[in-house]
C-alpha atoms as a PDB file:
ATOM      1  CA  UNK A   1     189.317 154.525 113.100  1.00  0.00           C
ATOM      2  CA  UNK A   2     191.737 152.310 111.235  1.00  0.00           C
ATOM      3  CA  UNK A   3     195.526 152.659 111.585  1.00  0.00           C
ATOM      4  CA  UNK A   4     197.259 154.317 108.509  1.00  0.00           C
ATOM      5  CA  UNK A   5     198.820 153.536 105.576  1.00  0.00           C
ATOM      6  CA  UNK A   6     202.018 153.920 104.066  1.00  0.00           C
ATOM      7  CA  UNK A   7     202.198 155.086 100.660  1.00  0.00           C
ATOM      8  CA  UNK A   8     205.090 155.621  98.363  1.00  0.00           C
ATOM      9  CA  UNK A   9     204.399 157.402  94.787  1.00  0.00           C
ATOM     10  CA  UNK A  10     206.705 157.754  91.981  1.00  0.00           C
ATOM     11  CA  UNK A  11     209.577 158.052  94.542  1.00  0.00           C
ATOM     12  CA  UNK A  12     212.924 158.725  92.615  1.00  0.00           C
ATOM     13  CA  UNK A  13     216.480 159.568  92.971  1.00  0.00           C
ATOM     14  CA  UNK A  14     219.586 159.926  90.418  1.00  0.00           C
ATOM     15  CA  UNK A  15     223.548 159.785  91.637  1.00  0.00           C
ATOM     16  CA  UNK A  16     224.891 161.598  88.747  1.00  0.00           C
ATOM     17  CA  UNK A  17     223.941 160.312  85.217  1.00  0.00           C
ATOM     18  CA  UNK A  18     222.446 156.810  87.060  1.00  0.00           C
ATOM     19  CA  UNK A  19     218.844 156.471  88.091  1.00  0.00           C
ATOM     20  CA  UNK A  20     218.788 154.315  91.304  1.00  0.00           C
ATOM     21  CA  UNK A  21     215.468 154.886  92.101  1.00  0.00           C
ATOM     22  CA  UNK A  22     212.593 154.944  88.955  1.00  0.00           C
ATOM     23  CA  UNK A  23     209.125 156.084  89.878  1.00  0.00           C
ATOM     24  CA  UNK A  24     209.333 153.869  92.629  1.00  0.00           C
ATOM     25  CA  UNK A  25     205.512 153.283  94.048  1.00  0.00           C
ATOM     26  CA  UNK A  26     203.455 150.807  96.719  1.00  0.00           C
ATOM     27  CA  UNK A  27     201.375 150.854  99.412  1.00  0.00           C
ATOM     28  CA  UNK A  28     202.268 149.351 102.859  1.00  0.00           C
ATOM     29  CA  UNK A  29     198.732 148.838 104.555  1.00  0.00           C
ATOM     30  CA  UNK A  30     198.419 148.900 108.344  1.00  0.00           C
ATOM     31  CA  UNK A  31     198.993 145.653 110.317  1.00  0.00           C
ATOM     32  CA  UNK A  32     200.713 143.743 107.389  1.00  0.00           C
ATOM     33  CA  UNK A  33     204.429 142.996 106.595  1.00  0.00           C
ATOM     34  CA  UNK A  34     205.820 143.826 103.335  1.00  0.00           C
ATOM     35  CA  UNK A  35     208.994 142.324 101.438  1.00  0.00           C
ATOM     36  CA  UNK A  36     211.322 144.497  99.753  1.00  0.00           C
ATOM     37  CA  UNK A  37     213.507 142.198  97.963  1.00  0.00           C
ATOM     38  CA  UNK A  38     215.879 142.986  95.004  1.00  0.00           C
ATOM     39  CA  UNK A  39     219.712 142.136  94.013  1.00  0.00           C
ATOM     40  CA  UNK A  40     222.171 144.315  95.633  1.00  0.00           C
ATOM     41  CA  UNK A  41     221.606 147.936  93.793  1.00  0.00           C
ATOM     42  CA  UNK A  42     218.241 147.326  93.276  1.00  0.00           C
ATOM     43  CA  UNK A  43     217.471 150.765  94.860  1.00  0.00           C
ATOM     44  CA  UNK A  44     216.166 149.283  97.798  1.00  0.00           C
ATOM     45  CA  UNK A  45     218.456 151.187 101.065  1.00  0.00           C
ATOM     46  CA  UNK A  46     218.015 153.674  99.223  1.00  0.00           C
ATOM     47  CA  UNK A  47     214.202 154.048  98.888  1.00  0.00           C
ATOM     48  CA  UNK A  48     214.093 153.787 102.240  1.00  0.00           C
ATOM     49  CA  UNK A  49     216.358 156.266 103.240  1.00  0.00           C
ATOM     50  CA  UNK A  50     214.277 158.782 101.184  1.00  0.00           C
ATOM     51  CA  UNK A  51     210.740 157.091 103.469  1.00  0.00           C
ATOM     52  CA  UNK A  52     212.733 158.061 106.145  1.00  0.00           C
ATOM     53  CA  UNK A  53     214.045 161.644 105.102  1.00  0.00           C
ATOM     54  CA  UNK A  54     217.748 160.598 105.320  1.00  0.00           C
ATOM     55  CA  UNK A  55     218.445 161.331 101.646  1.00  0.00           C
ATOM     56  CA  UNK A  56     216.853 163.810  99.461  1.00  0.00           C
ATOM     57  CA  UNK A  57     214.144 162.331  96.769  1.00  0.00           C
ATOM     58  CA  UNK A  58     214.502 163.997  93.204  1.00  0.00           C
ATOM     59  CA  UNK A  59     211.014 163.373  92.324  1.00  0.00           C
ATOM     60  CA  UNK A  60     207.871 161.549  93.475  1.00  0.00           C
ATOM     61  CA  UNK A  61     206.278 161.676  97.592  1.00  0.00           C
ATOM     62  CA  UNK A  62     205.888 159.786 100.783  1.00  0.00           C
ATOM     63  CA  UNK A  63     202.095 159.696 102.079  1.00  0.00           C
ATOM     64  CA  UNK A  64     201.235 158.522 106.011  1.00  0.00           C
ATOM     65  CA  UNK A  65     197.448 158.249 106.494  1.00  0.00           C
ATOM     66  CA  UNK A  66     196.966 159.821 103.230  1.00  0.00           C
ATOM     67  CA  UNK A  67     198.644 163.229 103.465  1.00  0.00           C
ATOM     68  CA  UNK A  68     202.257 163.909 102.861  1.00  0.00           C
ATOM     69  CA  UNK A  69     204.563 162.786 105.561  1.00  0.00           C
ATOM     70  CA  UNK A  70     206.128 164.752 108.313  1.00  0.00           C
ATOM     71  CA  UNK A  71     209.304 164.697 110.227  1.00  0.00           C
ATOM     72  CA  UNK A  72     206.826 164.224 113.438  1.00  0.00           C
ATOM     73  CA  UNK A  73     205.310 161.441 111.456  1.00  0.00           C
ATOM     74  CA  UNK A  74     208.936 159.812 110.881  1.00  0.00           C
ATOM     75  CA  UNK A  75     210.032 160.360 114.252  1.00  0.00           C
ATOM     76  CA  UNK A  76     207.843 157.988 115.442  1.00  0.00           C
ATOM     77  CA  UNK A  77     208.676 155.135 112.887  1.00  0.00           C
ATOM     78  CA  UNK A  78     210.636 152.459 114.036  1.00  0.00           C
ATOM     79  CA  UNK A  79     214.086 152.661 111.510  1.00  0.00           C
ATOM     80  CA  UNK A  80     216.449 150.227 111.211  1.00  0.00           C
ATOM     81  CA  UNK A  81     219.733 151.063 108.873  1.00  0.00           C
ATOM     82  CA  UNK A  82     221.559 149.075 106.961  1.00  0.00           C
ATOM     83  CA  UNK A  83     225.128 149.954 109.007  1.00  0.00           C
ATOM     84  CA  UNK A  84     224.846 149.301 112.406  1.00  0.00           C
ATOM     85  CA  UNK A  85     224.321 152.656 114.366  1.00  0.00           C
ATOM     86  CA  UNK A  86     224.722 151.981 117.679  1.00  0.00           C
ATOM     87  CA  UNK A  87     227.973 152.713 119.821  1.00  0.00           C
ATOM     88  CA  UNK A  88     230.349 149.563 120.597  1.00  0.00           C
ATOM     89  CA  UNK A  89     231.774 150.886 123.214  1.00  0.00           C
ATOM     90  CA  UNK A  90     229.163 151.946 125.156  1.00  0.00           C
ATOM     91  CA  UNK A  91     226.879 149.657 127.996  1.00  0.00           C
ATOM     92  CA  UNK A  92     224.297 148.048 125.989  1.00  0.00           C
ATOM     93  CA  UNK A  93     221.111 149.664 127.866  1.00  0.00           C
ATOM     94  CA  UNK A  94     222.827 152.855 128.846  1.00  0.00           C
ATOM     95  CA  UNK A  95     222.480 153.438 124.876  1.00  0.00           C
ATOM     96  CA  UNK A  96     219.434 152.168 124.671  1.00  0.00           C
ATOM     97  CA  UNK A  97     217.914 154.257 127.438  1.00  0.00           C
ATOM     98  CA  UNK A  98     219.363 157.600 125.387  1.00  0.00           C
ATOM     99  CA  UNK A  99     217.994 156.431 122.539  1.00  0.00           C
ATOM    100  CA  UNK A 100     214.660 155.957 123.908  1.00  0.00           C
ATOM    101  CA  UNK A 101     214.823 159.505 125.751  1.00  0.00           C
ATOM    102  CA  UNK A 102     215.814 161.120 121.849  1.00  0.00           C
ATOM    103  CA  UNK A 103     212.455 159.301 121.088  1.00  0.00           C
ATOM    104  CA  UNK A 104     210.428 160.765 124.161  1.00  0.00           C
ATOM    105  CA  UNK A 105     210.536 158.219 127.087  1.00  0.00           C
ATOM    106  CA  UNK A 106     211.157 159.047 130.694  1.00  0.00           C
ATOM    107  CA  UNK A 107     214.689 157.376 131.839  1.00  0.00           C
ATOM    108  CA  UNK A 108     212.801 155.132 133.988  1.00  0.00           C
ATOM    109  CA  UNK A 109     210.130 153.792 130.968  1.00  0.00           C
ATOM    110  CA  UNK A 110     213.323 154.182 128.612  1.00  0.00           C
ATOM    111  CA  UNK A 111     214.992 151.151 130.872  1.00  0.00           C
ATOM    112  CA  UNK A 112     212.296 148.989 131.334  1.00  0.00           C
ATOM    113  CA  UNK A 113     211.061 148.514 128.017  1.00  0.00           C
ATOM    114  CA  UNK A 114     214.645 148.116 126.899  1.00  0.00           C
ATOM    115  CA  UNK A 115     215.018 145.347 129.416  1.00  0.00           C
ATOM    116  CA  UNK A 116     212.382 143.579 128.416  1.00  0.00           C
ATOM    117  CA  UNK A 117     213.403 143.812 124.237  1.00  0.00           C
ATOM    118  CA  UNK A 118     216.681 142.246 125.873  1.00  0.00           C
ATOM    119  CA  UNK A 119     215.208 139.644 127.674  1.00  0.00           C
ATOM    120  CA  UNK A 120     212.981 138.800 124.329  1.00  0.00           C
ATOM    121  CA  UNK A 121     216.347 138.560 122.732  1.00  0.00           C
ATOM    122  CA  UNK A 122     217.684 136.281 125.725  1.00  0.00           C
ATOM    123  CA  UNK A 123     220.133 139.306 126.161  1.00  0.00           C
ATOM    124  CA  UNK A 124     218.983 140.380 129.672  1.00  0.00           C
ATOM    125  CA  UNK A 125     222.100 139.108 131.531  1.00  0.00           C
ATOM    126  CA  UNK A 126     224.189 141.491 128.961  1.00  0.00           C
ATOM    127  CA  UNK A 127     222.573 144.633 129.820  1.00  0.00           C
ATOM    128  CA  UNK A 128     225.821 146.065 131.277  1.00  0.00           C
ATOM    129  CA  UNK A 129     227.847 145.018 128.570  1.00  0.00           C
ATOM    130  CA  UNK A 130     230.048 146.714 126.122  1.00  0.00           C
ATOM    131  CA  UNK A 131     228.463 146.401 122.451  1.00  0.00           C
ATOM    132  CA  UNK A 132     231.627 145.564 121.014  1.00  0.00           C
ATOM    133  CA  UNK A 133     231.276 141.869 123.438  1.00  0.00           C
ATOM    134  CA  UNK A 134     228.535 140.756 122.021  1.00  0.00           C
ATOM    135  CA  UNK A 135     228.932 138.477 118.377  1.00  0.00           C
ATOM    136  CA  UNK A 136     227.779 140.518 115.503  1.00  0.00           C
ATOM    137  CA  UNK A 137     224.396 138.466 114.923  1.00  0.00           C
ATOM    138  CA  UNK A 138     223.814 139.678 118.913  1.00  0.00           C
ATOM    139  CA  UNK A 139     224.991 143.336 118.037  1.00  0.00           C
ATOM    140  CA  UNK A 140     221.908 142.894 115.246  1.00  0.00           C
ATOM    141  CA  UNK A 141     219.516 141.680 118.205  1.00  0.00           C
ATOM    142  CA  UNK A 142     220.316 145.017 119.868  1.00  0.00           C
ATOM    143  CA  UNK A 143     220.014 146.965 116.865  1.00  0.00           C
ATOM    144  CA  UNK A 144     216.286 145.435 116.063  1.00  0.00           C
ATOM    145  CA  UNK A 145     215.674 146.262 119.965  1.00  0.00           C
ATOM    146  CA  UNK A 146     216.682 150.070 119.531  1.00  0.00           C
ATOM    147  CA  UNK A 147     213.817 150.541 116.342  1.00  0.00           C
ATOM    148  CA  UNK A 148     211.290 148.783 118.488  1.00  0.00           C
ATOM    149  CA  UNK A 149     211.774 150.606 121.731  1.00  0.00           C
ATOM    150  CA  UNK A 150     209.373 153.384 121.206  1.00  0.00           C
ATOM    151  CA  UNK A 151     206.602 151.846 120.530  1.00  0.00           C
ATOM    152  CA  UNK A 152     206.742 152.990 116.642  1.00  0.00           C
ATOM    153  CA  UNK A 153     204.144 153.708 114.434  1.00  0.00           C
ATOM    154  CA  UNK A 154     205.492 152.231 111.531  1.00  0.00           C
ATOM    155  CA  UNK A 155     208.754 150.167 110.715  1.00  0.00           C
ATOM    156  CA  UNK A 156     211.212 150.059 107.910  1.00  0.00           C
ATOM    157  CA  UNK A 157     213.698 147.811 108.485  1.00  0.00           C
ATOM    158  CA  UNK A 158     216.890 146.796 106.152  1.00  0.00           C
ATOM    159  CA  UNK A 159     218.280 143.567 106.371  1.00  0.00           C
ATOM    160  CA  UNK A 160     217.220 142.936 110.447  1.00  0.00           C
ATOM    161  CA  UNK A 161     217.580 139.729 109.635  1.00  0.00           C
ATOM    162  CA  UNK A 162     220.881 139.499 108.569  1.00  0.00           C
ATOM    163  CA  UNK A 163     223.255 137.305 111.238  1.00  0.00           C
ATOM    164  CA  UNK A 164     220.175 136.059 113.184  1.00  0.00           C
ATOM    165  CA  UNK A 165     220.535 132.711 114.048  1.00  0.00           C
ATOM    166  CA  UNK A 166     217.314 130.623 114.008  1.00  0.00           C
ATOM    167  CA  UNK A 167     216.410 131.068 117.484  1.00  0.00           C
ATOM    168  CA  UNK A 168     217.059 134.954 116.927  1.00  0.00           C
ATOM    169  CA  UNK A 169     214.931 134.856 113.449  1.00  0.00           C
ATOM    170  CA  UNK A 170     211.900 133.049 115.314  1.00  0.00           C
ATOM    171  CA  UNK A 171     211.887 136.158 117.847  1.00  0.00           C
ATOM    172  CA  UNK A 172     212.489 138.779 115.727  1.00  0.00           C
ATOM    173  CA  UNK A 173     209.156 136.944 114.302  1.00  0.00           C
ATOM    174  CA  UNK A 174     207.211 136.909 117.201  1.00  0.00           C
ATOM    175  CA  UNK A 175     207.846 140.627 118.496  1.00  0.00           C
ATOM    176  CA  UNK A 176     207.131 142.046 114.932  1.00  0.00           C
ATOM    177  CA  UNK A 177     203.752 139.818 114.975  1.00  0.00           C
ATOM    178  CA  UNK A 178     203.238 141.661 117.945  1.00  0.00           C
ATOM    179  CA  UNK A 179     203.272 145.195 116.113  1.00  0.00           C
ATOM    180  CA  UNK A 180     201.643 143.931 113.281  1.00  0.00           C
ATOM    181  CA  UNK A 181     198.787 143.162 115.963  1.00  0.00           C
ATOM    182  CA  UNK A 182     198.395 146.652 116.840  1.00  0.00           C
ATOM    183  CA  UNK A 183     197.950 147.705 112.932  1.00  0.00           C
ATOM    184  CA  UNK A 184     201.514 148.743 112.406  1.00  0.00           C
ATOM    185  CA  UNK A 185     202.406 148.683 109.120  1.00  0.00           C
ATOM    186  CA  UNK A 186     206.462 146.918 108.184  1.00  0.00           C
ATOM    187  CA  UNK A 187     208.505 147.392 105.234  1.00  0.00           C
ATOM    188  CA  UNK A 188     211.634 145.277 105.770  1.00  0.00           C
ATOM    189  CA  UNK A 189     214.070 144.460 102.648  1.00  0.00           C
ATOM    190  CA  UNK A 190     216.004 140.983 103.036  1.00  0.00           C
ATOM    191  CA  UNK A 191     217.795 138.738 100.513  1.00  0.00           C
ATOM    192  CA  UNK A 192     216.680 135.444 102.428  1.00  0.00           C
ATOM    193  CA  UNK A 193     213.787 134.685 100.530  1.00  0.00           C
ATOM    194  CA  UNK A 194     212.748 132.029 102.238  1.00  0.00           C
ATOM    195  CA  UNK A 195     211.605 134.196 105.020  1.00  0.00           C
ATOM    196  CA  UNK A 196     209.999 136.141 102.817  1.00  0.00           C
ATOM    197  CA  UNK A 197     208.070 133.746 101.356  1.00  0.00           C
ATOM    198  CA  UNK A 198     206.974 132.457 105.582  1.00  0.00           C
ATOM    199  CA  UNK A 199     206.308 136.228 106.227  1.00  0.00           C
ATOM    200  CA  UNK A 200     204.901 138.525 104.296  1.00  0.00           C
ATOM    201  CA  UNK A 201     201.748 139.609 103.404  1.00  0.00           C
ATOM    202  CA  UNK A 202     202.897 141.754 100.467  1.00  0.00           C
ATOM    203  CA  UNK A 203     205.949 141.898  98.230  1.00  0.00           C
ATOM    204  CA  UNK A 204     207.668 144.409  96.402  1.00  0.00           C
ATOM    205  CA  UNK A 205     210.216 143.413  93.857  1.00  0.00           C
ATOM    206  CA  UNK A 206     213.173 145.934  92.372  1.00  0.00           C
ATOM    207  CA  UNK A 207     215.264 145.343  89.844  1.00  0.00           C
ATOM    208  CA  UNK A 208     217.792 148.495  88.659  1.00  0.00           C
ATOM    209  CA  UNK A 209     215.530 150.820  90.521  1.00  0.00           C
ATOM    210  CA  UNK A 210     212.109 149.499  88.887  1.00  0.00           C
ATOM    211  CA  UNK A 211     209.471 148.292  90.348  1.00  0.00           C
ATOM    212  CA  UNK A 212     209.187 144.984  87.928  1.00  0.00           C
ATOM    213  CA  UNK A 213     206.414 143.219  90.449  1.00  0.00           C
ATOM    214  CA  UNK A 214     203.932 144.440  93.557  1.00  0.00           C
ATOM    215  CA  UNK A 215     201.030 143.280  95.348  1.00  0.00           C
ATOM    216  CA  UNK A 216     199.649 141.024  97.782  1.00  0.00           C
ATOM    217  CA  UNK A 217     201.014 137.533  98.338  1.00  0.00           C
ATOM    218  CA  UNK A 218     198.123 135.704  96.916  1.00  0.00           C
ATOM    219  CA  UNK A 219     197.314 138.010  94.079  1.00  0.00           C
ATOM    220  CA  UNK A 220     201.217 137.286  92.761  1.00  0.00           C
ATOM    221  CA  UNK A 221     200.712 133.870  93.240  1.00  0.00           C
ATOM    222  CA  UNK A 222     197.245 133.628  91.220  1.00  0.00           C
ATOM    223  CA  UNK A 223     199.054 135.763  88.128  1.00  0.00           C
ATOM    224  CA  UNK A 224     200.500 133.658  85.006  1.00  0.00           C
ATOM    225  CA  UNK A 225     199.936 130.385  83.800  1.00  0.00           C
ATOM    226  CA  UNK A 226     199.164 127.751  86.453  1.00  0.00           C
ATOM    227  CA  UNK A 227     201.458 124.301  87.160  1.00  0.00           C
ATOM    228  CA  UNK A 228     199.468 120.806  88.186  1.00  0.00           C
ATOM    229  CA  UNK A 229     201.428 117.787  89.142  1.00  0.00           C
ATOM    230  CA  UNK A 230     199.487 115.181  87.673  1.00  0.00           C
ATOM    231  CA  UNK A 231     199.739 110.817  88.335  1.00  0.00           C
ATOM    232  CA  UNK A 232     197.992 108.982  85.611  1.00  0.00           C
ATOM    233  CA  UNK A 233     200.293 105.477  86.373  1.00  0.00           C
ATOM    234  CA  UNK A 234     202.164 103.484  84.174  1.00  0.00           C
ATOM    235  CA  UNK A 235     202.856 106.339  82.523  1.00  0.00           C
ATOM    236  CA  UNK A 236     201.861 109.998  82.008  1.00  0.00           C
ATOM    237  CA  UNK A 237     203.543 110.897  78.382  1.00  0.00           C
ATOM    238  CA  UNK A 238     200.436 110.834  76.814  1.00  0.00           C
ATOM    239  CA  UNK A 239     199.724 114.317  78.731  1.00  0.00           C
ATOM    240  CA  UNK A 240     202.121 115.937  75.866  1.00  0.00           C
ATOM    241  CA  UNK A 241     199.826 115.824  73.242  1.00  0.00           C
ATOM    242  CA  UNK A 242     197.069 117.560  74.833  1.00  0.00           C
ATOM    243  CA  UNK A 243     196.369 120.746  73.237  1.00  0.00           C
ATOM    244  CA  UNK A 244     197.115 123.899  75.451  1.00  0.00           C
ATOM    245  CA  UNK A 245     198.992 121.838  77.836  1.00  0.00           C
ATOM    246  CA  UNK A 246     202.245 122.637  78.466  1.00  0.00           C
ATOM    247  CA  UNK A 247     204.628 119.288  79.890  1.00  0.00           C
ATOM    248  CA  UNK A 248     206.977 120.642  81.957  1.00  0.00           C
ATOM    249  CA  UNK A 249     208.544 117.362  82.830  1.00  0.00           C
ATOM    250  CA  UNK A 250     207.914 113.860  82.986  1.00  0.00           C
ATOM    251  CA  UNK A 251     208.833 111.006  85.119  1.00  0.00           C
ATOM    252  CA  UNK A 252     207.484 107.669  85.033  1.00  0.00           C
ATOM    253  CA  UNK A 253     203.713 107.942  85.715  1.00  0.00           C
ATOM    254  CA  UNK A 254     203.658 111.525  87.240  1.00  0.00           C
ATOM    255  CA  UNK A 255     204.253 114.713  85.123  1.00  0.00           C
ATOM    256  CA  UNK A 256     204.453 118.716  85.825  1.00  0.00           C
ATOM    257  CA  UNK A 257     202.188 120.533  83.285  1.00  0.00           C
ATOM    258  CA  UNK A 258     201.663 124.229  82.872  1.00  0.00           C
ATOM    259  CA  UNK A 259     198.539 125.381  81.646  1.00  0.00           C
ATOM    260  CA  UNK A 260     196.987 128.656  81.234  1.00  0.00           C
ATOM    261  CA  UNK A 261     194.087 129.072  83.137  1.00  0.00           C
ATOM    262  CA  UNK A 262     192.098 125.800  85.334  1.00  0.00           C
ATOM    263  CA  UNK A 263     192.489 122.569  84.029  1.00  0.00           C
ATOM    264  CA  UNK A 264     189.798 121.288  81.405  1.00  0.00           C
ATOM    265  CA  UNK A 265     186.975 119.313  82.753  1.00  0.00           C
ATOM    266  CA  UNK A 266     187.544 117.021  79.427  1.00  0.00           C
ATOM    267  CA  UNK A 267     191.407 116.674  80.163  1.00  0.00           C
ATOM    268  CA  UNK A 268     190.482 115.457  83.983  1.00  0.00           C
ATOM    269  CA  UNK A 269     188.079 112.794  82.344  1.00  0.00           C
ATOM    270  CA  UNK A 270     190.371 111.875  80.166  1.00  0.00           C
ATOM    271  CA  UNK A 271     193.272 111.728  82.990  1.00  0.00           C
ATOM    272  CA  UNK A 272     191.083 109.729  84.947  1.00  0.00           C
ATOM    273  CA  UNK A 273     190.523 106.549  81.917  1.00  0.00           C
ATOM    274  CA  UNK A 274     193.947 106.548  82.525  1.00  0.00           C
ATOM    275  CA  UNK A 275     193.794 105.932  85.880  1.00  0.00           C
ATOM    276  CA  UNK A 276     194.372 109.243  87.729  1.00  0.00           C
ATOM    277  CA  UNK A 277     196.098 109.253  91.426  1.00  0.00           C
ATOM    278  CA  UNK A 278     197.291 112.952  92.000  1.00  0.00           C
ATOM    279  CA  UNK A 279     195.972 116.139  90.113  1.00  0.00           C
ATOM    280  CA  UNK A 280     197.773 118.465  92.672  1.00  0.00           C
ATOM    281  CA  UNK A 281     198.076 122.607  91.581  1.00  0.00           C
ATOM    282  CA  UNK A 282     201.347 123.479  92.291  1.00  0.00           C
ATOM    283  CA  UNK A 283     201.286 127.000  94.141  1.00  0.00           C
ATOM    284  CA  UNK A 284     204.425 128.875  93.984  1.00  0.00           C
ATOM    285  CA  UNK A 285     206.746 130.533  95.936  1.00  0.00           C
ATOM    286  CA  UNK A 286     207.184 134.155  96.662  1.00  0.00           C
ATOM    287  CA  UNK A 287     211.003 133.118  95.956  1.00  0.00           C
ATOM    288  CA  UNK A 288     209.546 131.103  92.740  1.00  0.00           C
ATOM    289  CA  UNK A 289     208.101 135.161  91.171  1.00  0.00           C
ATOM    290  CA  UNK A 290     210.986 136.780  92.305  1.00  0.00           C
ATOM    291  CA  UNK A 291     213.083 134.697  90.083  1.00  0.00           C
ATOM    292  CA  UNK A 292     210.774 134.375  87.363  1.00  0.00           C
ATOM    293  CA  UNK A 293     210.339 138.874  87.161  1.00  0.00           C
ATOM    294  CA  UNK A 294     213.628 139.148  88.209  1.00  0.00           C
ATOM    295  CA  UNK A 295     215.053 136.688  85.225  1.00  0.00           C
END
């Protein structure tokens, strides 16, 4: 039986006259990680929240495995807010271990696993520790450890990386890749799209509460017109007046062309009387479409 899905359909939500949310809808499918990227209010905290059933939708659902969700379903997701909830005065695994006992572990199971999210972290040796001690990107480490204690189902997390240091980042990586392993499906919103771009498997792009992109990585990737770096030495002007072919830029003997679909066989012939070195395709970004939809 395969793990399930998460679906959001024509999710939506007003604050007064505004619309911050606009028919919002994409799939999360098990064992992948999707981006939820977007300028600050995009609409995406707050399409979350409503995932999660912290604020009310005004129109539109939330599906798990195909039916609509339930508060047992949610209570079983791994959430991750965008504040900070956790209590800075209190012992670092004290709070975990209540946490994990509002979630259903024993004390005793409660501890260990939070120990060994800490030691992942290289936060074992702070166990005892006041929250308020630790630096904030640390306070974020035990945040991330607090979502994942329960073994969750599914995980929607905003911003988790935000204050990681690269170390952190590289094992917030590796204990996600370990749910993604065991079909859990990840929403997670960021504004670093570079790690986007390294992570996920799917991207979902909001702009003013409008879905203006969605899909899997490759499929956004193979959409539009296509970009070739081309060398034909000593120099590669003459590319400009082929037909169809749009010259991006030219330097010397290499050029960046944009055409719309595969190159034609004729043009490669041609390119290669003049004495063709490179004909390299040019595959963007996740960071390159988020720009281009977002523009």
């Amino acid at each position: 039986m395969s793990a399930p899905a998460l679906e959001v359909r024509d999710l939506t939500r007003r604050f007064g006259e505004k619309v911050a949310v606009d028919n919002v809808s994409f799939t999360v499918e098990p064992g992948t990680m999707t981006g939820f990227v977007g300028a600050n209010g995009a609409g995406k905290t707050s399409t979350m929240r409503m995932i999660m059933g912290v604020l009310a939708r005004h129109g539109g659902e939330v599906l798990w495995d195909g039916r609509p969700i339930t508060r047992a379903d949610r209570a079983a997701f791994g959430y991750m807010p965008e504040e900070r909830g956790l209590y800075p005065k209190q012992g670092i695994l004290d709070q975990l271990c209540y946490l994990g006992q509002l979630r259903g572990l024993t004390r005793g199971d409660a501890a260990a696993e939070a120990q060994r999210l800490l030691e992942r972290f290289s936060l074992g040796g702070r166990a005892k520790d006041k929250l308020e001690s630790l630096s904030l990107g640390n306070q974020q480490r035990v945040q991330v450890a607090a979502a994942l204690l329960h073994g969750p189902t599914a995980l929607i997390l905003d911003e988790p990386f935000s204050g990681l240091d690269p170390v952190a980042v590289d094992s917030m990586v590796d204990l996600l890749s370990d749910k993604l392993r065991d079909g859990v499906p990840v929403l997670f919103s960021s504004h670093q799209l570079d790690l986007v771009d390294r992570l996920c498997d799917s991207l979902v792009v909001l702009s003013d509460g409008v879905v203006m992109a969605s899909g899997t990585a490759h499929a956004l990737r193979s959409r539009g017109p296509r970009r070739f770096r081309i060398t034909t030495p000593p120099d590669a002007g003459w590319l400009r007046e082929v037909a169809d072919l749009q010259v991006l830029d030219v330097d010397g003997a290499t050029a960046i062309v944009e055409s719309p679909g595969p190159l034609d066989r004729a043009l490669i012939t041609r390119a290669a009387a003049f004495g063709l070195t490179e004909l390299t395709p040019l595959v963007p970004t996740l960071a390159d479409i988020y720009r281009e939809v977002t523009a």
